[in-house]
PDB file of N, CA and C in Angstrom:
ATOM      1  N   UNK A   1     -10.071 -29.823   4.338  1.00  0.00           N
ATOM      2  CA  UNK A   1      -8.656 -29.719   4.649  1.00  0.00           C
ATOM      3  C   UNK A   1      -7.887 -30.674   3.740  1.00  0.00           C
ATOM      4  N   UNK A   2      -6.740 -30.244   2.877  1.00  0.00           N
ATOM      5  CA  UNK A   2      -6.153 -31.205   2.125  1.00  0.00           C
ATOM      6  C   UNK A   2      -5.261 -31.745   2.898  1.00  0.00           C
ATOM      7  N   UNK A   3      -5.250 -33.213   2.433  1.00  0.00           N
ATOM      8  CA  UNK A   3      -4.519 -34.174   3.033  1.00  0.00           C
ATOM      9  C   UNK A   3      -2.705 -34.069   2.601  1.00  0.00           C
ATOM     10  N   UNK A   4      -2.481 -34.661   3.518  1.00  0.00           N
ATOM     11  CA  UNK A   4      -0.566 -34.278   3.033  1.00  0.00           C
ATOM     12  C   UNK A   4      -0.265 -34.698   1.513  1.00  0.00           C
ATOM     13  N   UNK A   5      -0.378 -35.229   1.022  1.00  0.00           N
ATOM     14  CA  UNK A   5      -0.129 -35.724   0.049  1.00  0.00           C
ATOM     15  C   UNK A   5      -0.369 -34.622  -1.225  1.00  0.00           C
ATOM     16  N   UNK A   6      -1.405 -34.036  -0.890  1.00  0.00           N
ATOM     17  CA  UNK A   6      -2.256 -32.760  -1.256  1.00  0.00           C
ATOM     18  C   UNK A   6      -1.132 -31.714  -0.887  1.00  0.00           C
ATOM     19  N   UNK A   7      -0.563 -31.036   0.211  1.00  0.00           N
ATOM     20  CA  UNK A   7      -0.161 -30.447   0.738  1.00  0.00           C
ATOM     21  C   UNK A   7       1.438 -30.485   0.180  1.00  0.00           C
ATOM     22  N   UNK A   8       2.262 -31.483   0.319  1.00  0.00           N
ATOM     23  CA  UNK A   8       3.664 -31.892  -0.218  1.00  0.00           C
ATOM     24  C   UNK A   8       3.540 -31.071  -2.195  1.00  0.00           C
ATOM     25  N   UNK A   9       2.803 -31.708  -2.792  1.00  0.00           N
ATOM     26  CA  UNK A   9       2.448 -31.811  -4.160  1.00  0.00           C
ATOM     27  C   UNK A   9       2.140 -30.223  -3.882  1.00  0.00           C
ATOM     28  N   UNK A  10       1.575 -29.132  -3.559  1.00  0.00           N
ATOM     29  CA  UNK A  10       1.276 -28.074  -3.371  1.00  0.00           C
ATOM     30  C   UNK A  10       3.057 -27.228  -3.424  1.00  0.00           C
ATOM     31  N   UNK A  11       3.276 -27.515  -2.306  1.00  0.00           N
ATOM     32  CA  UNK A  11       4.736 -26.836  -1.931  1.00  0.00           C
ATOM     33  C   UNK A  11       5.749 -27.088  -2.871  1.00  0.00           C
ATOM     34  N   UNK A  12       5.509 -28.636  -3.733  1.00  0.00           N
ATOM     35  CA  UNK A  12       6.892 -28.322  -4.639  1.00  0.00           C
ATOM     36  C   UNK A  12       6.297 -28.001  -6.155  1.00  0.00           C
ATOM     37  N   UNK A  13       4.763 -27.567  -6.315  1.00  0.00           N
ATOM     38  CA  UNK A  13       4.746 -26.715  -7.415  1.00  0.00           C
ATOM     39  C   UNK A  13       4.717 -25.080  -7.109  1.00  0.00           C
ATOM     40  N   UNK A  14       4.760 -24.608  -5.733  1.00  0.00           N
ATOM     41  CA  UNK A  14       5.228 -23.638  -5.367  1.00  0.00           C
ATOM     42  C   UNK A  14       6.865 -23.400  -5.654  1.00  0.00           C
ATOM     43  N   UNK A  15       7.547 -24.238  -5.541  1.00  0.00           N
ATOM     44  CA  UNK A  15       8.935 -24.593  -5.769  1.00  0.00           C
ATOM     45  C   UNK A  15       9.675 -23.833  -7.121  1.00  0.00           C
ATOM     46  N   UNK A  16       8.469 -24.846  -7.669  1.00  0.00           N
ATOM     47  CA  UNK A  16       9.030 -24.780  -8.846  1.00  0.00           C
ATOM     48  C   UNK A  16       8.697 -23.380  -9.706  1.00  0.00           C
ATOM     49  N   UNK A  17       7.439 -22.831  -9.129  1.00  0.00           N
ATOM     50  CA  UNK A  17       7.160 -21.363  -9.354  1.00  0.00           C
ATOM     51  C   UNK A  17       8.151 -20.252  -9.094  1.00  0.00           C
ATOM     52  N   UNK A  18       9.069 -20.713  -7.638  1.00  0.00           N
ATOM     53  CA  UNK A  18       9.766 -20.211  -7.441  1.00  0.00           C
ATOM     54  C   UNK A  18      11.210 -19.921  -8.444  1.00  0.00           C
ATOM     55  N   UNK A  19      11.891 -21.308  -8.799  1.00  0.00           N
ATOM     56  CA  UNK A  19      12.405 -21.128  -9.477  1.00  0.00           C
ATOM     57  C   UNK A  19      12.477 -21.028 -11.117  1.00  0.00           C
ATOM     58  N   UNK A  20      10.640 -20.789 -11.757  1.00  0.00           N
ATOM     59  CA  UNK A  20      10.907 -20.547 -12.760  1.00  0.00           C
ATOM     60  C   UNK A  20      10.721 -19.049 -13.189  1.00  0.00           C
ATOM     61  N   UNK A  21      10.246 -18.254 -11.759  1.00  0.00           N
ATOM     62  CA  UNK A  21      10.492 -17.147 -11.894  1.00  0.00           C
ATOM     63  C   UNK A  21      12.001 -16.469 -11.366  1.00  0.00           C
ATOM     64  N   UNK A  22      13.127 -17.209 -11.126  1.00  0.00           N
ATOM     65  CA  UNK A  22      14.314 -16.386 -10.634  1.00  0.00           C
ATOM     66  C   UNK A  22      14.775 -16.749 -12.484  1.00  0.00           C
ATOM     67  N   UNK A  23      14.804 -17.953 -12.828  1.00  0.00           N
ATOM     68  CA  UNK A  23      15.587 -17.866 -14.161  1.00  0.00           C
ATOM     69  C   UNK A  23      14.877 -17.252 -14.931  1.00  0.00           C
ATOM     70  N   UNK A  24      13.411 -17.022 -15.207  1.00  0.00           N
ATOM     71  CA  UNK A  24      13.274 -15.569 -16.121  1.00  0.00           C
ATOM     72  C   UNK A  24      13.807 -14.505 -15.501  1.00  0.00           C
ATOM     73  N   UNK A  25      13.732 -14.349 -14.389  1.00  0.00           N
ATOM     74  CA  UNK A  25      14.659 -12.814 -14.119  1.00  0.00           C
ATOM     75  C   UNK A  25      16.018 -12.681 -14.445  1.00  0.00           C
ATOM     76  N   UNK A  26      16.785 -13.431 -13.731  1.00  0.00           N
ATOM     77  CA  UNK A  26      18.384 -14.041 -15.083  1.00  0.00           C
ATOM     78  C   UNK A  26      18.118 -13.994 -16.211  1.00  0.00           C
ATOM     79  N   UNK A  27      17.377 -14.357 -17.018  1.00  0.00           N
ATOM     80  CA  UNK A  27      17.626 -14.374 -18.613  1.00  0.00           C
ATOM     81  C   UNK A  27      16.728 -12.782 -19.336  1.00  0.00           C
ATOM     82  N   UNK A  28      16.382 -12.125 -18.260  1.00  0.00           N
ATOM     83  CA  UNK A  28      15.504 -11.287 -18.459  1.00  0.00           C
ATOM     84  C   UNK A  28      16.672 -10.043 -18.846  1.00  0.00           C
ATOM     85  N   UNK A  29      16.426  -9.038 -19.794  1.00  0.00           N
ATOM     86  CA  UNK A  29      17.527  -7.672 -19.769  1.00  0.00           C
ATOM     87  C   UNK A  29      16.547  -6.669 -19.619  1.00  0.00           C
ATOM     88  N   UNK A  30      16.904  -6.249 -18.160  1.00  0.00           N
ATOM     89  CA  UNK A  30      16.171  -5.497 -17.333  1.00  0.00           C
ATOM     90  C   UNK A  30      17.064  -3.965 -17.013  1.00  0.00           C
ATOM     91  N   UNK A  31      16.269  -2.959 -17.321  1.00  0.00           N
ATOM     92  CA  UNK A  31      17.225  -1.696 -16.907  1.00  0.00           C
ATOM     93  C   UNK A  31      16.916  -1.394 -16.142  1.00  0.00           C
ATOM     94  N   UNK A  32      17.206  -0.429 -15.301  1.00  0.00           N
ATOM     95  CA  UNK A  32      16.828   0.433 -14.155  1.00  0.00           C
ATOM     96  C   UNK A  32      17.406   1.903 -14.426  1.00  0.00           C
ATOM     97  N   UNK A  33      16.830   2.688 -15.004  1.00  0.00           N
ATOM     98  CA  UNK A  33      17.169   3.899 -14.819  1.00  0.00           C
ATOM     99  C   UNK A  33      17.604   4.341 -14.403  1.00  0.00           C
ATOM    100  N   UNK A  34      18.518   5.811 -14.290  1.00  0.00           N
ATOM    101  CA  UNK A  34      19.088   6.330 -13.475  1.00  0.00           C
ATOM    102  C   UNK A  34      18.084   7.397 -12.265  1.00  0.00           C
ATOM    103  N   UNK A  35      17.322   7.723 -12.814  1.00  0.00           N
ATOM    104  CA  UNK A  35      16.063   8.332 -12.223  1.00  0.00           C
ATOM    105  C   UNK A  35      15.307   7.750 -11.217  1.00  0.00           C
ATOM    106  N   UNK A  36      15.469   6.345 -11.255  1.00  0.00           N
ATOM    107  CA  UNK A  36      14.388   5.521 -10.816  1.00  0.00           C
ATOM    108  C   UNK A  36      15.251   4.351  -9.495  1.00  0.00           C
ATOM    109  N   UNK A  37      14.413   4.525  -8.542  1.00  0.00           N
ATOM    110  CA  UNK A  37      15.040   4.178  -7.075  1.00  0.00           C
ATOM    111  C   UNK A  37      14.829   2.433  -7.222  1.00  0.00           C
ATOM    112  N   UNK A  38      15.682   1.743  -6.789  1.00  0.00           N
ATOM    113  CA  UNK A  38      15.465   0.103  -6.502  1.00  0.00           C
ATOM    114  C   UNK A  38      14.279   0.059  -6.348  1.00  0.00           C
ATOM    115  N   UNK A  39      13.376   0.074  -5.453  1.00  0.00           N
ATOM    116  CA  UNK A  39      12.274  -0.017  -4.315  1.00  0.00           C
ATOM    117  C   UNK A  39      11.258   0.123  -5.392  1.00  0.00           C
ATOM    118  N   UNK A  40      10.798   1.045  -6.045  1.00  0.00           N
ATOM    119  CA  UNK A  40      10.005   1.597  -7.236  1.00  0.00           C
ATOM    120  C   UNK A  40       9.945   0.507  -8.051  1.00  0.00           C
ATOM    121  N   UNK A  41      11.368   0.100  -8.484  1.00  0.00           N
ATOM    122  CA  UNK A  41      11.357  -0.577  -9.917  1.00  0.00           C
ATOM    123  C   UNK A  41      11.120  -2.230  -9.413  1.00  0.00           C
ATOM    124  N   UNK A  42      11.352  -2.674  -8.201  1.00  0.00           N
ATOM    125  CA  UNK A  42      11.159  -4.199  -7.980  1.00  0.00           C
ATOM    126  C   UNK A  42       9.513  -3.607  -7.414  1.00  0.00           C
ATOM    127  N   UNK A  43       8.645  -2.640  -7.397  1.00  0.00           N
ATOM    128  CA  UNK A  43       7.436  -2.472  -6.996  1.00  0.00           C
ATOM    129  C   UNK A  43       6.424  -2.435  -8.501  1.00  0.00           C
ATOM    130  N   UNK A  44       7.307  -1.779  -8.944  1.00  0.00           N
ATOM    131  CA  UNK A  44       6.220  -2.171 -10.497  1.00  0.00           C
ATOM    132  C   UNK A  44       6.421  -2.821 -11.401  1.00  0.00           C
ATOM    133  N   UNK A  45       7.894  -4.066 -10.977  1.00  0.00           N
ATOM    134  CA  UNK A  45       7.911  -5.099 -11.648  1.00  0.00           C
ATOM    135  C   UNK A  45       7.463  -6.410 -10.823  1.00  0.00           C
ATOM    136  N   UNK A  46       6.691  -5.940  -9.487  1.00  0.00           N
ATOM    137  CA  UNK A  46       6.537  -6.856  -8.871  1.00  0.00           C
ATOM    138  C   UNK A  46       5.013  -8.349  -9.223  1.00  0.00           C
ATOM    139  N   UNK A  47       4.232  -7.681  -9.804  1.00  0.00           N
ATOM    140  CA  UNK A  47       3.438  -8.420 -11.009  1.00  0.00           C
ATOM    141  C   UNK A  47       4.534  -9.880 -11.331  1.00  0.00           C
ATOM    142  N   UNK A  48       5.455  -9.242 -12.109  1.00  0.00           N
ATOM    143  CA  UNK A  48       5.602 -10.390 -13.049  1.00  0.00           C
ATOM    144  C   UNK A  48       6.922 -10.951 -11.950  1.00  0.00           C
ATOM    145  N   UNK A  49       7.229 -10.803 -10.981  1.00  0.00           N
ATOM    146  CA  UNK A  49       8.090 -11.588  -9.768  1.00  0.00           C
ATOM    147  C   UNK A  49       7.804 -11.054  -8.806  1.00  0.00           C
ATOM    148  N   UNK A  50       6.684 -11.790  -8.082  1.00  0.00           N
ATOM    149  CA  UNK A  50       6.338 -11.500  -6.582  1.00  0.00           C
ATOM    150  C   UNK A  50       7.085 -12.025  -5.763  1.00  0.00           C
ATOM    151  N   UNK A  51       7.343 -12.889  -5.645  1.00  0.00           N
ATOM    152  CA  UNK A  51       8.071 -13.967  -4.690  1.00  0.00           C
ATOM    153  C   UNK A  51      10.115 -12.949  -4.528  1.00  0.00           C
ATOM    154  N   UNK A  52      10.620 -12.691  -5.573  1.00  0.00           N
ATOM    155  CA  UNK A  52      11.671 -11.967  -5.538  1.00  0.00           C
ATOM    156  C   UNK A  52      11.479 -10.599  -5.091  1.00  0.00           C
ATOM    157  N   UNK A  53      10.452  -9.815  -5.756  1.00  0.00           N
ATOM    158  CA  UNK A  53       9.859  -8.467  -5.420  1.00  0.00           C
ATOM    159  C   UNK A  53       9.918  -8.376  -3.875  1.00  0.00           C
ATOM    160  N   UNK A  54       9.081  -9.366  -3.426  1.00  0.00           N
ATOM    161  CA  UNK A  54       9.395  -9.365  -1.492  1.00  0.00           C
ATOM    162  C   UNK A  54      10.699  -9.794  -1.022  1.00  0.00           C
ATOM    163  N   UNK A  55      11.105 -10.491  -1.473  1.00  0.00           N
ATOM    164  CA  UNK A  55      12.406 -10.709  -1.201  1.00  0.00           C
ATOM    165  C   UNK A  55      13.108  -9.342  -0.853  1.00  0.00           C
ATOM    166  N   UNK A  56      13.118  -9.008  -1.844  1.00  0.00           N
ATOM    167  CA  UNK A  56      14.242  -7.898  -2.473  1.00  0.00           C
ATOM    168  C   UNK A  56      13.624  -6.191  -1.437  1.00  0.00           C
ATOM    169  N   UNK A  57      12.266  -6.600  -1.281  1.00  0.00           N
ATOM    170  CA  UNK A  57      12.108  -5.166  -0.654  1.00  0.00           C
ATOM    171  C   UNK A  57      12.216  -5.929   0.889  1.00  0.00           C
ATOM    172  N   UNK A  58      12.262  -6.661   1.387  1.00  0.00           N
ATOM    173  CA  UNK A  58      12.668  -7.046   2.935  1.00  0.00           C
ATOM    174  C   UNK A  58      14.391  -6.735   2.836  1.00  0.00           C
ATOM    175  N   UNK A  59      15.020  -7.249   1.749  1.00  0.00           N
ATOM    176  CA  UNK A  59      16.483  -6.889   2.009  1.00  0.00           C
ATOM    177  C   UNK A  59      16.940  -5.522   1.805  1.00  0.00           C
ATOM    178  N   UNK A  60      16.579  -4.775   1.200  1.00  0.00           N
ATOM    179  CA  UNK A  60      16.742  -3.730   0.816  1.00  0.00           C
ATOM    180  C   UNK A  60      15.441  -2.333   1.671  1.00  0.00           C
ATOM    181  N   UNK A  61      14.493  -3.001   2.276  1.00  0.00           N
ATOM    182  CA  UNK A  61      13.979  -1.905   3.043  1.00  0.00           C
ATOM    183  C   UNK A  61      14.412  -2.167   4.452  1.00  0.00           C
ATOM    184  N   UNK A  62      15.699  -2.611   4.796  1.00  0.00           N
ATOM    185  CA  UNK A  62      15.879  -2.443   6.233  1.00  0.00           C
ATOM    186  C   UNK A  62      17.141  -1.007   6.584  1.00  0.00           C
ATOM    187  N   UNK A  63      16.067  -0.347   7.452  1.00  0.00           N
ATOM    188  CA  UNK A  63      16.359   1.124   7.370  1.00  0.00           C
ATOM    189  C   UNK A  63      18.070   0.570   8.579  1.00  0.00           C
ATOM    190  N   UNK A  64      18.553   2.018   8.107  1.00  0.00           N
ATOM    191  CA  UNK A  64      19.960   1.340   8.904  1.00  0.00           C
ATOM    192  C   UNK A  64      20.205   1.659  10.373  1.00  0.00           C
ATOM    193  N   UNK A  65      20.778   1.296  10.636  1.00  0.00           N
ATOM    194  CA  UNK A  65      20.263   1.348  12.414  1.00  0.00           C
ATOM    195  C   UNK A  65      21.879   0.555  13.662  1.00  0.00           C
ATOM    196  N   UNK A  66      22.526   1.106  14.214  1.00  0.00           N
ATOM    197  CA  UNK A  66      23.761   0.677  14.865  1.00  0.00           C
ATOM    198  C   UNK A  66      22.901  -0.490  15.572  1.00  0.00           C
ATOM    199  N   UNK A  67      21.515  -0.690  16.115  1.00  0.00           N
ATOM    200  CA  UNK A  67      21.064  -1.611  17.099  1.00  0.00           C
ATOM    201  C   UNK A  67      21.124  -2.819  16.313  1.00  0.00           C
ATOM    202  N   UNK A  68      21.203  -2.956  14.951  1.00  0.00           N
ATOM    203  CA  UNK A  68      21.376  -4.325  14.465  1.00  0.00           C
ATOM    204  C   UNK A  68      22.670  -4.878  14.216  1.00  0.00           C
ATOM    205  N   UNK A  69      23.911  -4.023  14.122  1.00  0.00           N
ATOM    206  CA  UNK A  69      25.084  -4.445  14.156  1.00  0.00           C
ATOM    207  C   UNK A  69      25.729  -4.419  15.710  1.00  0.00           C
ATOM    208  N   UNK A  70      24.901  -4.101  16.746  1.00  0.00           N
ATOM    209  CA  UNK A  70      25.509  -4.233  18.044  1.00  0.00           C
ATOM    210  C   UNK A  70      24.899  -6.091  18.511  1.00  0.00           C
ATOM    211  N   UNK A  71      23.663  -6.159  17.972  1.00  0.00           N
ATOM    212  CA  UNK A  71      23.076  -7.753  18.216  1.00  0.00           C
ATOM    213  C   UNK A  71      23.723  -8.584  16.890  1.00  0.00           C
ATOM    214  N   UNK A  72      24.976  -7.931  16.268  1.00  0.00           N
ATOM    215  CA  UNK A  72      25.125  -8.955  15.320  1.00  0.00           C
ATOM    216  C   UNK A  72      26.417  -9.565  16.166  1.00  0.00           C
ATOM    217  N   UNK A  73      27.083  -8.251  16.729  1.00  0.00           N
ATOM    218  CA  UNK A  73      28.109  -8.748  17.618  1.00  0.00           C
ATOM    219  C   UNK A  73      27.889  -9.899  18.792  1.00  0.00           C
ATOM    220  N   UNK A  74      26.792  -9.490  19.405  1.00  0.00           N
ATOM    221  CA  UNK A  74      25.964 -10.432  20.659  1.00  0.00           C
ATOM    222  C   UNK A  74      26.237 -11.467  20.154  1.00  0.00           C
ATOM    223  N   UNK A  75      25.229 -11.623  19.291  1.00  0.00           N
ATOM    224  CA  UNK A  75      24.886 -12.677  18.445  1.00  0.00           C
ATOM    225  C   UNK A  75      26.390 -14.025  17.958  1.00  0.00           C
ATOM    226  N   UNK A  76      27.333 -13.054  17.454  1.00  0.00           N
ATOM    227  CA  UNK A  76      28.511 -13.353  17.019  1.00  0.00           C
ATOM    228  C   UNK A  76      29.370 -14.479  18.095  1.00  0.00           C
ATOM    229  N   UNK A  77      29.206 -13.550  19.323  1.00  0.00           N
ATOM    230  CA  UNK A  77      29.886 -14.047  20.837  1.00  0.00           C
ATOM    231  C   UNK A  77      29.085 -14.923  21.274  1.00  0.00           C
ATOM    232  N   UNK A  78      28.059 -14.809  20.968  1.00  0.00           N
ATOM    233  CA  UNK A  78      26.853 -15.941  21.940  1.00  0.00           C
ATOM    234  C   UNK A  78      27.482 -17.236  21.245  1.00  0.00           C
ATOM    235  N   UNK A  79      27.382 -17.369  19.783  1.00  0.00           N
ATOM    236  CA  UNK A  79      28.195 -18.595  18.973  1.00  0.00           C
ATOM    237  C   UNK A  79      29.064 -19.140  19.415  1.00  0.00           C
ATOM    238  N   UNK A  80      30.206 -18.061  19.315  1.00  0.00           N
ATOM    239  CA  UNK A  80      31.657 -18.644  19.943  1.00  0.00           C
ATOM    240  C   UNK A  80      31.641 -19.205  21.398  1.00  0.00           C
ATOM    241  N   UNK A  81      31.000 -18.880  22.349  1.00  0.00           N
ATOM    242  CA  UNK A  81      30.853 -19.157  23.430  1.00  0.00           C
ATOM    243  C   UNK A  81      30.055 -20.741  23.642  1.00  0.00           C
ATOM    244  N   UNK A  82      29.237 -20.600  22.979  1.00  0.00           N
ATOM    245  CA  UNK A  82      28.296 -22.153  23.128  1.00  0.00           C
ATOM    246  C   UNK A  82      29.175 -23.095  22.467  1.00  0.00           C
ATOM    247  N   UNK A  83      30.241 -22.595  21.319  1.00  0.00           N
ATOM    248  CA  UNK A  83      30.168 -23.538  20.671  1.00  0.00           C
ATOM    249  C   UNK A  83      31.759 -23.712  21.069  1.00  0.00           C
ATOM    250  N   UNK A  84      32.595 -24.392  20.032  1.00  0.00           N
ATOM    251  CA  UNK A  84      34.399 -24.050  20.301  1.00  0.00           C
ATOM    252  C   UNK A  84      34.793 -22.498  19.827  1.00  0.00           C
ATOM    253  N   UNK A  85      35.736 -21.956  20.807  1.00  0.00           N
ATOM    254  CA  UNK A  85      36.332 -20.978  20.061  1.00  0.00           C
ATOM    255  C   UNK A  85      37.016 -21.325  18.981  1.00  0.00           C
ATOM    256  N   UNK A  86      37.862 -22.578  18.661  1.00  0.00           N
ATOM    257  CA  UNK A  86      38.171 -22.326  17.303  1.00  0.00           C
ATOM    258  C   UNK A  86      37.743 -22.751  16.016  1.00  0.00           C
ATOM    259  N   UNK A  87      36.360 -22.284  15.881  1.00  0.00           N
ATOM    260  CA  UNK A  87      35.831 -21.987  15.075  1.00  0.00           C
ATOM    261  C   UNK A  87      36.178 -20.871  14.297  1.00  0.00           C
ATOM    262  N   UNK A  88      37.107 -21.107  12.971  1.00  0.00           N
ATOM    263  CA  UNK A  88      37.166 -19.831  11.678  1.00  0.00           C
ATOM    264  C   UNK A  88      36.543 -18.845  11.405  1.00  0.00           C
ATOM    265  N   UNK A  89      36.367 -17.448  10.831  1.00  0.00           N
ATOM    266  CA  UNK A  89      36.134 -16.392  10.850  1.00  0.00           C
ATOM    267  C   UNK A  89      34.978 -16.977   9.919  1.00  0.00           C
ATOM    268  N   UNK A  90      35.221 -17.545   8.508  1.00  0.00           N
ATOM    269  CA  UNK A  90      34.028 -18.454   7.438  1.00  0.00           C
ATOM    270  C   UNK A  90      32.910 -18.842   8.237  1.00  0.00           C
ATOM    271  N   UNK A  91      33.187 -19.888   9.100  1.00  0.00           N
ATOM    272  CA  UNK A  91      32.346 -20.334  10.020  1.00  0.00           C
ATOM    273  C   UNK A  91      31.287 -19.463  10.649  1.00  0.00           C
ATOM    274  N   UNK A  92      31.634 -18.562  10.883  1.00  0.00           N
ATOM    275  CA  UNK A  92      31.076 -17.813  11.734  1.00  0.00           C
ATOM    276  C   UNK A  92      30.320 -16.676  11.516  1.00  0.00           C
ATOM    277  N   UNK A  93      30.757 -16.242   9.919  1.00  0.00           N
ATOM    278  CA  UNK A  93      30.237 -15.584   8.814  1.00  0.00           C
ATOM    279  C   UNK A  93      29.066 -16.615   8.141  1.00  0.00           C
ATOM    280  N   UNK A  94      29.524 -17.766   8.188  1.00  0.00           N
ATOM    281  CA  UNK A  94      28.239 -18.583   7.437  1.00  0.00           C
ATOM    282  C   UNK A  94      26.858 -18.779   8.026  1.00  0.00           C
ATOM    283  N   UNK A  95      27.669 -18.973   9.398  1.00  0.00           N
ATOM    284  CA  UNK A  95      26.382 -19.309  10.513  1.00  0.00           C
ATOM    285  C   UNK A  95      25.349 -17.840  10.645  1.00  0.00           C
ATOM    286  N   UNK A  96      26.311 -16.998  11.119  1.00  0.00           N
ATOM    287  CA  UNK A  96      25.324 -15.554  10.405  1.00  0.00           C
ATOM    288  C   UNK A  96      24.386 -15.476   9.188  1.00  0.00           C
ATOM    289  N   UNK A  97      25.026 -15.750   7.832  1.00  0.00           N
ATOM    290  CA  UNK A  97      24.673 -15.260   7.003  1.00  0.00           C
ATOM    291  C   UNK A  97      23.050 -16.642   7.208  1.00  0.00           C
ATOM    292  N   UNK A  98      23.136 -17.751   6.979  1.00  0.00           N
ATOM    293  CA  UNK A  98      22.466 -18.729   7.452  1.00  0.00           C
ATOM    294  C   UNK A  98      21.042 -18.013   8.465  1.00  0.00           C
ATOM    295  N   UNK A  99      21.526 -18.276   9.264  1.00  0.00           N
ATOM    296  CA  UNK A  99      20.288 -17.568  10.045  1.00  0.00           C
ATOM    297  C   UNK A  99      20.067 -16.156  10.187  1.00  0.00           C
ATOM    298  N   UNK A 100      20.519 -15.208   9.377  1.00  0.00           N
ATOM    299  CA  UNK A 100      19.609 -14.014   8.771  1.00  0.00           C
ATOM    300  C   UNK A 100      18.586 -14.341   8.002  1.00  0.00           C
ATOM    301  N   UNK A 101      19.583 -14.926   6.748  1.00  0.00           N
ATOM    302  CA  UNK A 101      18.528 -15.537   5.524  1.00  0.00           C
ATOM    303  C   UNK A 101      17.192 -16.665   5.591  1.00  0.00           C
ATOM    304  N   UNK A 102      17.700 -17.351   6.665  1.00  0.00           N
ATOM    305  CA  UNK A 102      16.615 -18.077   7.061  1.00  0.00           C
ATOM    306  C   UNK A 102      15.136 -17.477   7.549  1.00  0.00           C
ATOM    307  N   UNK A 103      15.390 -16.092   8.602  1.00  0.00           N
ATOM    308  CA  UNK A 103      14.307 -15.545   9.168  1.00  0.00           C
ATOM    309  C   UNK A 103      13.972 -14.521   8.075  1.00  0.00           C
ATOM    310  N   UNK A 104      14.848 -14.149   6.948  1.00  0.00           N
ATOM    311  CA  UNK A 104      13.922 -12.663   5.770  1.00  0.00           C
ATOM    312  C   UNK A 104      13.488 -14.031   4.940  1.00  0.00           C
ATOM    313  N   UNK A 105      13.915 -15.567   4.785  1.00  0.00           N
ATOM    314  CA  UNK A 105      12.812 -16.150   3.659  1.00  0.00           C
ATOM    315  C   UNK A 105      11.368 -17.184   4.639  1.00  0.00           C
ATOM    316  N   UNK A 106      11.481 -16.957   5.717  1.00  0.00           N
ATOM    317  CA  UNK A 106      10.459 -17.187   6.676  1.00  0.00           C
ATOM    318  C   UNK A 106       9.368 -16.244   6.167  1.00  0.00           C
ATOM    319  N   UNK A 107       9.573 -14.771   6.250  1.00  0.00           N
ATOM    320  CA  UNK A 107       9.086 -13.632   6.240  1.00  0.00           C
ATOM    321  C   UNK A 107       8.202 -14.045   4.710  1.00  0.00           C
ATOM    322  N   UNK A 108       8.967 -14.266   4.082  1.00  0.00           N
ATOM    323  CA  UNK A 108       8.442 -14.191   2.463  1.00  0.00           C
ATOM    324  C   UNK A 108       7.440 -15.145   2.083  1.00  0.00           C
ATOM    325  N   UNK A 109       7.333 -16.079   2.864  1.00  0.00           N
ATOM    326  CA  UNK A 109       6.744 -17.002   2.778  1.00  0.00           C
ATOM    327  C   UNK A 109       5.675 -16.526   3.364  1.00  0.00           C
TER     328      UNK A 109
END
């Protein structure tokens, strides 16, 4: 079992994997056909960016569905309620956007 020290040193050269594969994808000139569906093209470019490849098919394979914008509302009110109502529309959009993104890069991991 590696010791933390082992473990820390692990995660931030994962890190850094991470981000030296988003700036080759930025500096990368990448087409996508007109023929050729999102899903396909982050699947057989997923080799050379795995870590984005999942990303990108968790955000983009969520089939559409009214039951997730009725718990976004819940969700929305449950906030305002625990917290102050006057809390800004930003606020409240951030805190959303925040803990979506938090549970699809849980996932990726």
């Amino acid at each position: 079992m590696p010791n933390q020290s082992t473990w820390v040193a692990s995660q931030d050269d994962s890190s850094e994997d991470d981000e030296d594969e988003i700036e080759r994808y930025a500096k990368a000139k990448l087409v996508i056909s007109n023929e050729e569906y999102v899903l396909q093209w982050w699947k057989k470019w997923s080799i050379n960016y795995p870590t984005l490849s999942v990303l990108v098919g968790s955000l983009l394979g969520i089939p559409a569905s009214s039951c997730t914008s009725e718990r976004i509302f819940s969700i929305t009110g449950r906030i305002l309620e625990k917290r102050c109502q006057n809390i800004g529309d930003d606020i409240v959009d951030d805190i959303l956007f925040i803990r979506n993104f938090k549970k699809i890069y849980c996932n990726v991991l």
